[in-house]
C-alpha atoms as a PDB file:
ATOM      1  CA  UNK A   1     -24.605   9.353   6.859  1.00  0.00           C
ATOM      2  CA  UNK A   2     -25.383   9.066   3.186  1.00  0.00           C
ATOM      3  CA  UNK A   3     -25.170  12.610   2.198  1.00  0.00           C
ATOM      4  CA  UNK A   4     -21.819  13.147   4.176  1.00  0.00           C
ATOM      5  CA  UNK A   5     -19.591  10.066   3.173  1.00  0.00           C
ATOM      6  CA  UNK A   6     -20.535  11.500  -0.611  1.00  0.00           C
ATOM      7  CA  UNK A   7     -19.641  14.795   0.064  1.00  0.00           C
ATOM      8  CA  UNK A   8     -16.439  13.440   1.357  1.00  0.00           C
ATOM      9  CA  UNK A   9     -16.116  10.895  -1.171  1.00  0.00           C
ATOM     10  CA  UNK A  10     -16.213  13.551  -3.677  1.00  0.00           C
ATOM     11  CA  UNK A  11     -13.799  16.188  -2.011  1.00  0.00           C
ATOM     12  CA  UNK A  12     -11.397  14.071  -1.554  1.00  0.00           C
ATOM     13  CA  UNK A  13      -9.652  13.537  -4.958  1.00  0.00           C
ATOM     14  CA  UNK A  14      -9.244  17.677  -4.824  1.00  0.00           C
ATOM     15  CA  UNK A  15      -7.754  16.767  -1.580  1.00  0.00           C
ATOM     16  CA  UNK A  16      -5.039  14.388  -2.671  1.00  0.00           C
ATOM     17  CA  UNK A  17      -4.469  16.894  -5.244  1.00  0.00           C
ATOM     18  CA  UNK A  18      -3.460  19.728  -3.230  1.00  0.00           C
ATOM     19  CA  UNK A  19      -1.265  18.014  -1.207  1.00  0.00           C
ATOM     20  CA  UNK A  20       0.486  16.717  -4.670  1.00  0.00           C
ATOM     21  CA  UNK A  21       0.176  20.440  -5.259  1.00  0.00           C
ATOM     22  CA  UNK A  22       2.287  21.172  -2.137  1.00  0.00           C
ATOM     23  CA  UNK A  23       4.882  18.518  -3.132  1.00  0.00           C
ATOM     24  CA  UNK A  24       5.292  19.939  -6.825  1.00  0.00           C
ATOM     25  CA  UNK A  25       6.215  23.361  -5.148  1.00  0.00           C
ATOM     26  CA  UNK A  26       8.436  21.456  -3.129  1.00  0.00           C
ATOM     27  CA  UNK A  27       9.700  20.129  -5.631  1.00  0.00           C
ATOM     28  CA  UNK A  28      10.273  22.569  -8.049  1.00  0.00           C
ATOM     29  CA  UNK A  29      11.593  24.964  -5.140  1.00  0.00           C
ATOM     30  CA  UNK A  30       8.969  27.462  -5.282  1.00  0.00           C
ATOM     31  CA  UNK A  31       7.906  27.204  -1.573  1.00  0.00           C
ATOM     32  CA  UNK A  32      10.512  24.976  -0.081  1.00  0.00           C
ATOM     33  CA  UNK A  33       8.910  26.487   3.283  1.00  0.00           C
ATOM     34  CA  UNK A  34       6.397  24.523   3.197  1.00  0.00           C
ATOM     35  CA  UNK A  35       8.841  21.091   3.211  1.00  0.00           C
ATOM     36  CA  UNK A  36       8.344  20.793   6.933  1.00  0.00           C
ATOM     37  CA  UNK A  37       4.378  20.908   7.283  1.00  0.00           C
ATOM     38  CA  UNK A  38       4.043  18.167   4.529  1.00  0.00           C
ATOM     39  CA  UNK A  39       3.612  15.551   7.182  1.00  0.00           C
ATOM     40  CA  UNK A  40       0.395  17.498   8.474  1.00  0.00           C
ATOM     41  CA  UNK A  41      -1.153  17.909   5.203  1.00  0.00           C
ATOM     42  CA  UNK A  42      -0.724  14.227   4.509  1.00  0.00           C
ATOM     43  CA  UNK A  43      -2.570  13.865   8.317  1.00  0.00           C
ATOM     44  CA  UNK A  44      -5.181  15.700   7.907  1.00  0.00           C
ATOM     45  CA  UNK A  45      -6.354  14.489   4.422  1.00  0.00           C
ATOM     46  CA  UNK A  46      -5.291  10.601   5.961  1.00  0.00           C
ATOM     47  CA  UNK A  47      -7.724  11.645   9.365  1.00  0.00           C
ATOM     48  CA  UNK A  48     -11.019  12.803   6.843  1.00  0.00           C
ATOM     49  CA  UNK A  49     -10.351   9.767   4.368  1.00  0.00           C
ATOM     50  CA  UNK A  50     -10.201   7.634   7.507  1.00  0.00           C
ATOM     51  CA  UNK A  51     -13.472   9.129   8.509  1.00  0.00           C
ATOM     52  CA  UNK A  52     -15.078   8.567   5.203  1.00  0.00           C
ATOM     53  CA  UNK A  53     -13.425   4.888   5.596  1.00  0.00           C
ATOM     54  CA  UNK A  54     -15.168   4.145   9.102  1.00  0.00           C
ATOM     55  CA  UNK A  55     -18.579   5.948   8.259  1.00  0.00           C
ATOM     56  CA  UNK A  56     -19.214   3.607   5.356  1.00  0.00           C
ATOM     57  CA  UNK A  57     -17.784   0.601   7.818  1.00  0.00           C
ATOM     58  CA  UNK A  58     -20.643   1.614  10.615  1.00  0.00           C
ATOM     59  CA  UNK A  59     -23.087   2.039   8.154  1.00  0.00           C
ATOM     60  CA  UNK A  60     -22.937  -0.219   5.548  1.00  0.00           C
ATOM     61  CA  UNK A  61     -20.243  -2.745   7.063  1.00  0.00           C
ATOM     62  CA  UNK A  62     -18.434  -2.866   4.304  1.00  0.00           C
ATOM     63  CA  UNK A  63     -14.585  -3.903   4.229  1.00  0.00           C
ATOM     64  CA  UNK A  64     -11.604  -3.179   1.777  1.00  0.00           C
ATOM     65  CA  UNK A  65     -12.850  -5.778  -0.314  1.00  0.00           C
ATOM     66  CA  UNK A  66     -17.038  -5.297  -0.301  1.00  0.00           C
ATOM     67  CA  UNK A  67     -17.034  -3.210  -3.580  1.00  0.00           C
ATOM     68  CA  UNK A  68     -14.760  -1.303  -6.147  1.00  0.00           C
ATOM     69  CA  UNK A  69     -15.009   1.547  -4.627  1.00  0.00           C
ATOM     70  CA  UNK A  70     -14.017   0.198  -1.028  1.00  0.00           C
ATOM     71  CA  UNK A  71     -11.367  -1.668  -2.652  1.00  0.00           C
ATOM     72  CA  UNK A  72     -10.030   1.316  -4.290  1.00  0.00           C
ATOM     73  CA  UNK A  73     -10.279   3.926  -1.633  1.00  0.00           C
ATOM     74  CA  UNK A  74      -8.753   2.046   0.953  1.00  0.00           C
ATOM     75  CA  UNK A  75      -6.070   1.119  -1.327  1.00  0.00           C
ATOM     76  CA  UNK A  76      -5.309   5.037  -2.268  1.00  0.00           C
ATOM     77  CA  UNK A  77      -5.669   5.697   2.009  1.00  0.00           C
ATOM     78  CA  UNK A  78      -3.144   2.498   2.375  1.00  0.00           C
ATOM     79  CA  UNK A  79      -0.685   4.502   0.031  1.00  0.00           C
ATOM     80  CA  UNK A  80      -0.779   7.628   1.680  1.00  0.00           C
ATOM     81  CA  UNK A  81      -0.395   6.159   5.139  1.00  0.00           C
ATOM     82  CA  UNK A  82       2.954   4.207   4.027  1.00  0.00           C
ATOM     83  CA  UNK A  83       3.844   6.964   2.581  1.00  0.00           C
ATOM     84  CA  UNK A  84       3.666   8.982   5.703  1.00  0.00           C
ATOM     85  CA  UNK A  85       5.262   6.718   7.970  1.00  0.00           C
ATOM     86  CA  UNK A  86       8.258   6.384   5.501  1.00  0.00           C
ATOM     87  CA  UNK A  87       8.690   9.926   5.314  1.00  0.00           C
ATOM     88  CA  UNK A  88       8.436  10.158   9.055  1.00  0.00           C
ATOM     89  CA  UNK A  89      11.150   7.502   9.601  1.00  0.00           C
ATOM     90  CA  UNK A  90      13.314   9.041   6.880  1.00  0.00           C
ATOM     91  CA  UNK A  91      12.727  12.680   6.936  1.00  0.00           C
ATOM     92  CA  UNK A  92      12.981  12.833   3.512  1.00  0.00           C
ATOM     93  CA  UNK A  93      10.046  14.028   0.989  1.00  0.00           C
ATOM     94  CA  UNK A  94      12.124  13.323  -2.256  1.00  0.00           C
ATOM     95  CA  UNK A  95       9.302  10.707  -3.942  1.00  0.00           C
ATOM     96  CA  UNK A  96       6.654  12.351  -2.305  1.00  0.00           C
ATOM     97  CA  UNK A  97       4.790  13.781  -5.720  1.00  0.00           C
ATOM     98  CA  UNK A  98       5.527  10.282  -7.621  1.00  0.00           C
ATOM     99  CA  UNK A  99       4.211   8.412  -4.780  1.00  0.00           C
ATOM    100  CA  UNK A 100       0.804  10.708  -4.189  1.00  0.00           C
ATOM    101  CA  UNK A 101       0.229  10.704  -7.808  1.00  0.00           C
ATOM    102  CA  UNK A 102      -0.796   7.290  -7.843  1.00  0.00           C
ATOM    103  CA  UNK A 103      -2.389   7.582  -4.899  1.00  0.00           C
ATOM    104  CA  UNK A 104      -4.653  10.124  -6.575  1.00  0.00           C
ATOM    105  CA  UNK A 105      -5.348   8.400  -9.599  1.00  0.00           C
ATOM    106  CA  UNK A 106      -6.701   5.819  -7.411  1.00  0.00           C
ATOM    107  CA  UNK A 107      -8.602   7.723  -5.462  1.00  0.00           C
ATOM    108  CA  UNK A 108     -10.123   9.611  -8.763  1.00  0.00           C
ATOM    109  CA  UNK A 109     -11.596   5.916 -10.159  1.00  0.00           C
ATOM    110  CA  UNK A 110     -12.876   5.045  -6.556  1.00  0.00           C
ATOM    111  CA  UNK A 111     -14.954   8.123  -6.496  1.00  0.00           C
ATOM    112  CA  UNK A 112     -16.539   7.220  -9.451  1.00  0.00           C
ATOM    113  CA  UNK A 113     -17.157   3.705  -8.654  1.00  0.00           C
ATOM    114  CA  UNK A 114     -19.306   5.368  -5.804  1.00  0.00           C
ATOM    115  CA  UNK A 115     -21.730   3.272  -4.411  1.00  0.00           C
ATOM    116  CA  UNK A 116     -24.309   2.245  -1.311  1.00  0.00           C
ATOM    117  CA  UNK A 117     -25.071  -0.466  -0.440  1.00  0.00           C
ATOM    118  CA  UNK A 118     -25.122  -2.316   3.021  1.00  0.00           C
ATOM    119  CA  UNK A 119     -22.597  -6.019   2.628  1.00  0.00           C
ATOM    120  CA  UNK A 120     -24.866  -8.811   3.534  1.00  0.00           C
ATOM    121  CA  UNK A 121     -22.062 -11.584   3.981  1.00  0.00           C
ATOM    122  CA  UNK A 122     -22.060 -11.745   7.627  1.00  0.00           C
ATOM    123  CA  UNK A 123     -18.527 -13.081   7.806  1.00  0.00           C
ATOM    124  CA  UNK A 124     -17.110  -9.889   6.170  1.00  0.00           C
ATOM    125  CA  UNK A 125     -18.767  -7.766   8.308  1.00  0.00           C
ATOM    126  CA  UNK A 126     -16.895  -9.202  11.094  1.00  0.00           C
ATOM    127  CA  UNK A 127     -14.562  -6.653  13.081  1.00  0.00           C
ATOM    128  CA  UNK A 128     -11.669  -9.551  12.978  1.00  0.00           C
ATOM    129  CA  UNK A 129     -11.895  -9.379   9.141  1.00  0.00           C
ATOM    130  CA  UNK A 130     -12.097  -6.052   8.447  1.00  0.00           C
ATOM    131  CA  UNK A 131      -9.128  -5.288   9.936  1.00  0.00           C
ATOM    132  CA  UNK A 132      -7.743  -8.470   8.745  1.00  0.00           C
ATOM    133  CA  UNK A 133      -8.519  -7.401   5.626  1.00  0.00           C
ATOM    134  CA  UNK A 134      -7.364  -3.790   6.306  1.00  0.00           C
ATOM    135  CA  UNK A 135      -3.931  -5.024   7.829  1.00  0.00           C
ATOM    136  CA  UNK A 136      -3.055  -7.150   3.800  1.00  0.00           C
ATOM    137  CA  UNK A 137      -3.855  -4.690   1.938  1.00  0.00           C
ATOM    138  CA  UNK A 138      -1.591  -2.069   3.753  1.00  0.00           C
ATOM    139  CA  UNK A 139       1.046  -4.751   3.632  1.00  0.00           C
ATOM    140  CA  UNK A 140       0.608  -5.251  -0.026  1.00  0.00           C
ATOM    141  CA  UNK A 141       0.750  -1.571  -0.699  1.00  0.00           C
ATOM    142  CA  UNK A 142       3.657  -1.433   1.318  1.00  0.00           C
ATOM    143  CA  UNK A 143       5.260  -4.180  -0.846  1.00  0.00           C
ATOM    144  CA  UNK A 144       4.258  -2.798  -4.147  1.00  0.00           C
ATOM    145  CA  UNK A 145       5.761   0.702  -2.968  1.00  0.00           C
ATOM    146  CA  UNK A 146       9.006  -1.141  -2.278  1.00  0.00           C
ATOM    147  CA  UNK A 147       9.462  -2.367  -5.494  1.00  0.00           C
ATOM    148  CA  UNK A 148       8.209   0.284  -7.043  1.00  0.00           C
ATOM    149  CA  UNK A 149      11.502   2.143  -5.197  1.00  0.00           C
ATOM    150  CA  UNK A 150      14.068  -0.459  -6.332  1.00  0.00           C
ATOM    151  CA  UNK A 151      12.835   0.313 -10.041  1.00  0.00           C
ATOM    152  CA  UNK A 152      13.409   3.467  -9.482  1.00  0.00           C
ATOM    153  CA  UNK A 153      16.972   3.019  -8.439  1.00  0.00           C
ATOM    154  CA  UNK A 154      17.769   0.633 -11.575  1.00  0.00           C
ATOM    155  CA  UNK A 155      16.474   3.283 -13.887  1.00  0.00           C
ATOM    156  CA  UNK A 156      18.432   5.953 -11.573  1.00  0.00           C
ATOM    157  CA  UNK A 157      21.575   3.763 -11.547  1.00  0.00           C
ATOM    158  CA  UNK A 158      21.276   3.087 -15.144  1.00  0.00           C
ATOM    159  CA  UNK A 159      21.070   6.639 -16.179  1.00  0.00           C
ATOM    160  CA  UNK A 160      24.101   7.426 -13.453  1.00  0.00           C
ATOM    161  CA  UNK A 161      26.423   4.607 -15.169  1.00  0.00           C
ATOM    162  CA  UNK A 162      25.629   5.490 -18.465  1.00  0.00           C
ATOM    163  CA  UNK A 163      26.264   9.209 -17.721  1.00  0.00           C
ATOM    164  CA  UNK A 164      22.432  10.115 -18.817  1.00  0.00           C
ATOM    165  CA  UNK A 165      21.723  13.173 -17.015  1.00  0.00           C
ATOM    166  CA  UNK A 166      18.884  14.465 -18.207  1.00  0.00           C
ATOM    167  CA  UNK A 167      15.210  15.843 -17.452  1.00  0.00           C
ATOM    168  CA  UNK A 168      14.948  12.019 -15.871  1.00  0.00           C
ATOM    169  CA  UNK A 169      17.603  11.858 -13.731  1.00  0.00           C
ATOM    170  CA  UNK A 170      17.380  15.284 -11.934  1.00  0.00           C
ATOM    171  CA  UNK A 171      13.627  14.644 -11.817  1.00  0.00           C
ATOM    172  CA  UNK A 172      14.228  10.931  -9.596  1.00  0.00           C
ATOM    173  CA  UNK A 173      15.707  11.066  -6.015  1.00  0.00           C
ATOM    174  CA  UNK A 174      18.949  10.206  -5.228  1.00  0.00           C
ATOM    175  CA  UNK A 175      20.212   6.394  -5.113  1.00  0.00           C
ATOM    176  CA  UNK A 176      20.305   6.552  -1.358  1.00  0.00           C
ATOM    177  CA  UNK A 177      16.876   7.783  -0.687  1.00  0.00           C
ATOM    178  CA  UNK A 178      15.711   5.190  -3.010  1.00  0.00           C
ATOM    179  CA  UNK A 179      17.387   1.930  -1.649  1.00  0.00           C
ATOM    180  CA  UNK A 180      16.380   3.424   2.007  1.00  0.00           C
ATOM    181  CA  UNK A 181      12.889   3.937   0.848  1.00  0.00           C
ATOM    182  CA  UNK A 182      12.898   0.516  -0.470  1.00  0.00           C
ATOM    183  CA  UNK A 183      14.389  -1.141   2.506  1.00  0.00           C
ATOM    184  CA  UNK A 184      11.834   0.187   5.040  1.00  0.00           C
ATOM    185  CA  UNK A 185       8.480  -0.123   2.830  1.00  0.00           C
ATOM    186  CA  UNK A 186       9.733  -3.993   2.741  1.00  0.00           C
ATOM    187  CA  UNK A 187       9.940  -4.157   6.202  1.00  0.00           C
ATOM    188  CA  UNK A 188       6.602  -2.345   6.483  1.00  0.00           C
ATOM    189  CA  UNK A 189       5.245  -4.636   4.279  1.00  0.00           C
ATOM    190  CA  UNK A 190       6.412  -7.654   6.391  1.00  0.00           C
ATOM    191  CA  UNK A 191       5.210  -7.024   9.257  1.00  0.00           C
ATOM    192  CA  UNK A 192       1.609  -5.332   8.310  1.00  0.00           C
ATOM    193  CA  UNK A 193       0.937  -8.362   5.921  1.00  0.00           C
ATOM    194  CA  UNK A 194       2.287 -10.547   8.692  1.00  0.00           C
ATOM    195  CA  UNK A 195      -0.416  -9.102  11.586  1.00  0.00           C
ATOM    196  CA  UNK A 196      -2.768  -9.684   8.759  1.00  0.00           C
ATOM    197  CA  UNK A 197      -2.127 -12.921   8.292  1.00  0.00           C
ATOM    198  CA  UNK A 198      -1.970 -13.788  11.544  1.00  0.00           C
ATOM    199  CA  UNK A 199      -5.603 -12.075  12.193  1.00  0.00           C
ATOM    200  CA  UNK A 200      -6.928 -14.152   9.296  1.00  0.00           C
ATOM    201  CA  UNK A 201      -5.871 -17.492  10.956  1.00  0.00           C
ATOM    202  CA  UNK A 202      -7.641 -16.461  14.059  1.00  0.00           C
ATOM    203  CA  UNK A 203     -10.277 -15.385  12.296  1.00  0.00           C
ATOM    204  CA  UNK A 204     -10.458 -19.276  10.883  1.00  0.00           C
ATOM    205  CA  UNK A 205     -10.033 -20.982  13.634  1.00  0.00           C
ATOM    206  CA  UNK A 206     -12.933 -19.395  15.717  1.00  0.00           C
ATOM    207  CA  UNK A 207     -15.198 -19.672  12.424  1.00  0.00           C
ATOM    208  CA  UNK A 208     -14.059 -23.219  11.026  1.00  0.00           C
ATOM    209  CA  UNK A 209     -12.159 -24.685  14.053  1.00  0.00           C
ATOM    210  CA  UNK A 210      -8.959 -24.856  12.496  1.00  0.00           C
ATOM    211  CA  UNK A 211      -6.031 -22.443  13.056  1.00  0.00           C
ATOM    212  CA  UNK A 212      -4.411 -23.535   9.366  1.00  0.00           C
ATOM    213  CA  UNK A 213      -6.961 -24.401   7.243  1.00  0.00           C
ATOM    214  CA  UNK A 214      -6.692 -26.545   3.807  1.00  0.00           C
ATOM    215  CA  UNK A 215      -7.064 -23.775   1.535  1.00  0.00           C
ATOM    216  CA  UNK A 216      -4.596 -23.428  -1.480  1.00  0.00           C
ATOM    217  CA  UNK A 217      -4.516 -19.703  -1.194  1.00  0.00           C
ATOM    218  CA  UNK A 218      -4.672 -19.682   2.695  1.00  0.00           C
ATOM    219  CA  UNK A 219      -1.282 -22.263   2.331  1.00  0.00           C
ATOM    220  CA  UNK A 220       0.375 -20.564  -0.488  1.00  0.00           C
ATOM    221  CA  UNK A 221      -0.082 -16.887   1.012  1.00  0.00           C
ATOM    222  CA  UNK A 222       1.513 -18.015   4.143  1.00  0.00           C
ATOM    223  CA  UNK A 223       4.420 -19.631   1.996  1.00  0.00           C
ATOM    224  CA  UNK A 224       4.709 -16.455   0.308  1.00  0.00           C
ATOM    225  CA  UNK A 225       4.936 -14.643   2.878  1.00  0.00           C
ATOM    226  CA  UNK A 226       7.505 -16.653   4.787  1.00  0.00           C
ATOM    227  CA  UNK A 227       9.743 -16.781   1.916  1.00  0.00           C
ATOM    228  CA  UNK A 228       9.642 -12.875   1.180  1.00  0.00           C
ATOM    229  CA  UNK A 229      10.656 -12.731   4.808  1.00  0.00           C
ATOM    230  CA  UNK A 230      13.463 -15.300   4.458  1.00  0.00           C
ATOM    231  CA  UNK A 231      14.813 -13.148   1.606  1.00  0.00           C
ATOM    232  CA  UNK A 232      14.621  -9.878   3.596  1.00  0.00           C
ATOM    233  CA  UNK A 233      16.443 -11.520   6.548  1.00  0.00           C
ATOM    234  CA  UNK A 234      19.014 -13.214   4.466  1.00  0.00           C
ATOM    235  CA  UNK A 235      19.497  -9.374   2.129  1.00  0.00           C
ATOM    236  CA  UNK A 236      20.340  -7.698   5.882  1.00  0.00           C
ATOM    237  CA  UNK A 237      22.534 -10.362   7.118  1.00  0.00           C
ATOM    238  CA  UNK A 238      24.652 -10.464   4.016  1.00  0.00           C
ATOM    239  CA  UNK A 239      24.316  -6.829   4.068  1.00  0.00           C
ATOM    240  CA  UNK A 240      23.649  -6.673   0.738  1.00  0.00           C
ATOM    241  CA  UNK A 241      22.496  -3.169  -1.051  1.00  0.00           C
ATOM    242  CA  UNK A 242      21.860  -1.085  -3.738  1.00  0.00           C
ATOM    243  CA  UNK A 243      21.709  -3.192  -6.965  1.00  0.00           C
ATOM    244  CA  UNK A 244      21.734  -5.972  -5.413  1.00  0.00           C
ATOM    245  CA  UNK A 245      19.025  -5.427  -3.264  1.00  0.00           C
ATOM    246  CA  UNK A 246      16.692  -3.387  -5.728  1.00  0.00           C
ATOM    247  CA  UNK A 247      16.831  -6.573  -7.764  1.00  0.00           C
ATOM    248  CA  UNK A 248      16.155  -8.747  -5.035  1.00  0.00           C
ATOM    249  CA  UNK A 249      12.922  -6.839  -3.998  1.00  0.00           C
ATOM    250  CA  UNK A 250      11.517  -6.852  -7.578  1.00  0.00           C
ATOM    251  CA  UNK A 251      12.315 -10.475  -7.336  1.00  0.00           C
ATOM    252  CA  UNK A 252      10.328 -10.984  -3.972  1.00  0.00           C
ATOM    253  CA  UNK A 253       7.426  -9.136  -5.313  1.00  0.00           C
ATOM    254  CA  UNK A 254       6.848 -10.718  -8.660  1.00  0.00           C
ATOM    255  CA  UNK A 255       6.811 -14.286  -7.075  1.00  0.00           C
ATOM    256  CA  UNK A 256       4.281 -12.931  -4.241  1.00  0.00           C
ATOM    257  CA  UNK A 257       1.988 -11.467  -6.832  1.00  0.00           C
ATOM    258  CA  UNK A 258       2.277 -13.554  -9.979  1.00  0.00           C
ATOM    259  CA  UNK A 259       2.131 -16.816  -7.432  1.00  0.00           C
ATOM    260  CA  UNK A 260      -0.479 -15.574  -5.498  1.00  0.00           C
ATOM    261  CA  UNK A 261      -2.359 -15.208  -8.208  1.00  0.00           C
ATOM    262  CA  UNK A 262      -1.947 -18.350 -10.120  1.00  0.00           C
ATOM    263  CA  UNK A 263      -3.219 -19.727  -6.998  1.00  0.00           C
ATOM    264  CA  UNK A 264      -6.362 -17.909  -7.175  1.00  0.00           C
ATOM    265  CA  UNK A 265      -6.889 -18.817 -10.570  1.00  0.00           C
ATOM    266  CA  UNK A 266      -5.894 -22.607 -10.326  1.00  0.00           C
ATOM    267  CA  UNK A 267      -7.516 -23.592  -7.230  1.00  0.00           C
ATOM    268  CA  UNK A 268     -10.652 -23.052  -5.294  1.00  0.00           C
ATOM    269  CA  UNK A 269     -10.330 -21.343  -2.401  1.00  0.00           C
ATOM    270  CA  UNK A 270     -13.129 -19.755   0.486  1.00  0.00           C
ATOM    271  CA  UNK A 271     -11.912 -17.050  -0.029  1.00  0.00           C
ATOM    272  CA  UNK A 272     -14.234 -16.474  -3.504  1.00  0.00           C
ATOM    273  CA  UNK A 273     -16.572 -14.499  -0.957  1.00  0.00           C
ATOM    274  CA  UNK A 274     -20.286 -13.132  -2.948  1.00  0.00           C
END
């Protein structure tokens, strides 16, 4: 098992590449044939990573979190699997080489942070946890991808108003695809970190008896949550958009992440796991 997750682990950074390889010719128009098999590139390197992903699991029981590398690798596999579904849902492959890019950068470090070694912590080798665990980061990702779209269309809006067409501007996707982009990965978001929440209380209850625990980050996570979802709910009600909205979902992801983290810094929590 050892020899073939590093094989894997190693092949797949050239892996991530070529499909960023497929979206520059895309991109660039060279091979603009190829714009309806990018889906089934993104699937087959998502099905091998996912492979490398669930060897390590049965072997070592590790879980997003176990090590730098796991923490890394299933963060680049997170980003490519938004990524997918958005461009699924959309049909639209516009952000495709921004979005990948990271993705392989990511990918790159965790390959190099290689390592083996089986997690002793008996809680997270749980099943429950794992895909706890599995279920936040991909909502997180999802998240971070959503803001990451509504700074795109401020910089794209910006360079529209003030009439600054340049390398930039043709380079960035339309305002549309942006706020639509945007829109969904929030939702994504929602709902993934929501399951994962939701898995982690259960989790909780059948470890320490108590479906809502008195932990500061287990309490402020759920707040968090709850008010990035208010905000979401209240954006499509008033219909609000473009600006408006990109603004909003910067807004929503700063307070999740910078509060989040003060909390893990202030307080103790269980969740310091070694």
């Amino acid at each position: 098992m050892k020899v073939i997750s590093q094989i894997i682990n190693f092949s797949l950074p050239i892996l991530y590449l070529a499909v960023i390889y497929v979206y520059y010719t895309i991109f660039t128009g060279k091979k603009k044939a190829w714009a309806n098999k990018t889906t089934l590139f993104i699937g087959i390197v998502l099905i091998i990573h996912g492979f490398e992903l669930g060897l390590r699991h049965a072997a070592l029981k590790t879980i997003p979190f176990s090590t730098v590398h796991d923490a890394l690798s299933f963060l680049a596999f997170s980003i490519l699997f938004v990524y997918m579904i958005l461009e699924l849902r959309l049909k639209s492959r516009g952000s495709g080489i921004f979005i990948l890019f990271f993705a392989f950068i990511i990918e790159l470090i965790s390959s190099f942070n290689l390592t083996w070694e089986a997690e002793t912590n008996e809680l997270l080798s749980s099943p429950t946890f794992a895909l706890h665990a599995a279920l936040s980061v991909m909502g997180y990702t999802a998240m971070s991808l959503s803001a990451l779209y509504a700074v795109m269309y401020v910089i794209q809006n910006y360079n529209l108003k003030k009439r600054n067409l340049g390398k930039l501007f043709t380079q960035l996707p339309a305002l549309s695809y942006l706020e639509k982009m945007s829109i969904q990965s929030a939702f994504m978001g929602i709902v993934l970190l929501g399951i994962g929440l939701l898995l982690g209380h259960i989790q909780a209850e059948a470890i320490m008896g108590e479906f809502w625990p008195n932990d500061a980050k287990v309490i402020a996570t759920d707040i968090l949550w709850t008010l990035y979802l208010a905000g979401y709910i209240i954006a499509q009600f008033l219909r609000l958009n473009g600006r408006r909205m990109a603004y909003l979902s910067i807004a929503g992801y700063l307070i999740l992440v910078v509060g989040g983290f003060l909390i893990v810094l202030l307080t103790e929590t269980f969740h310091e796991f070694q």
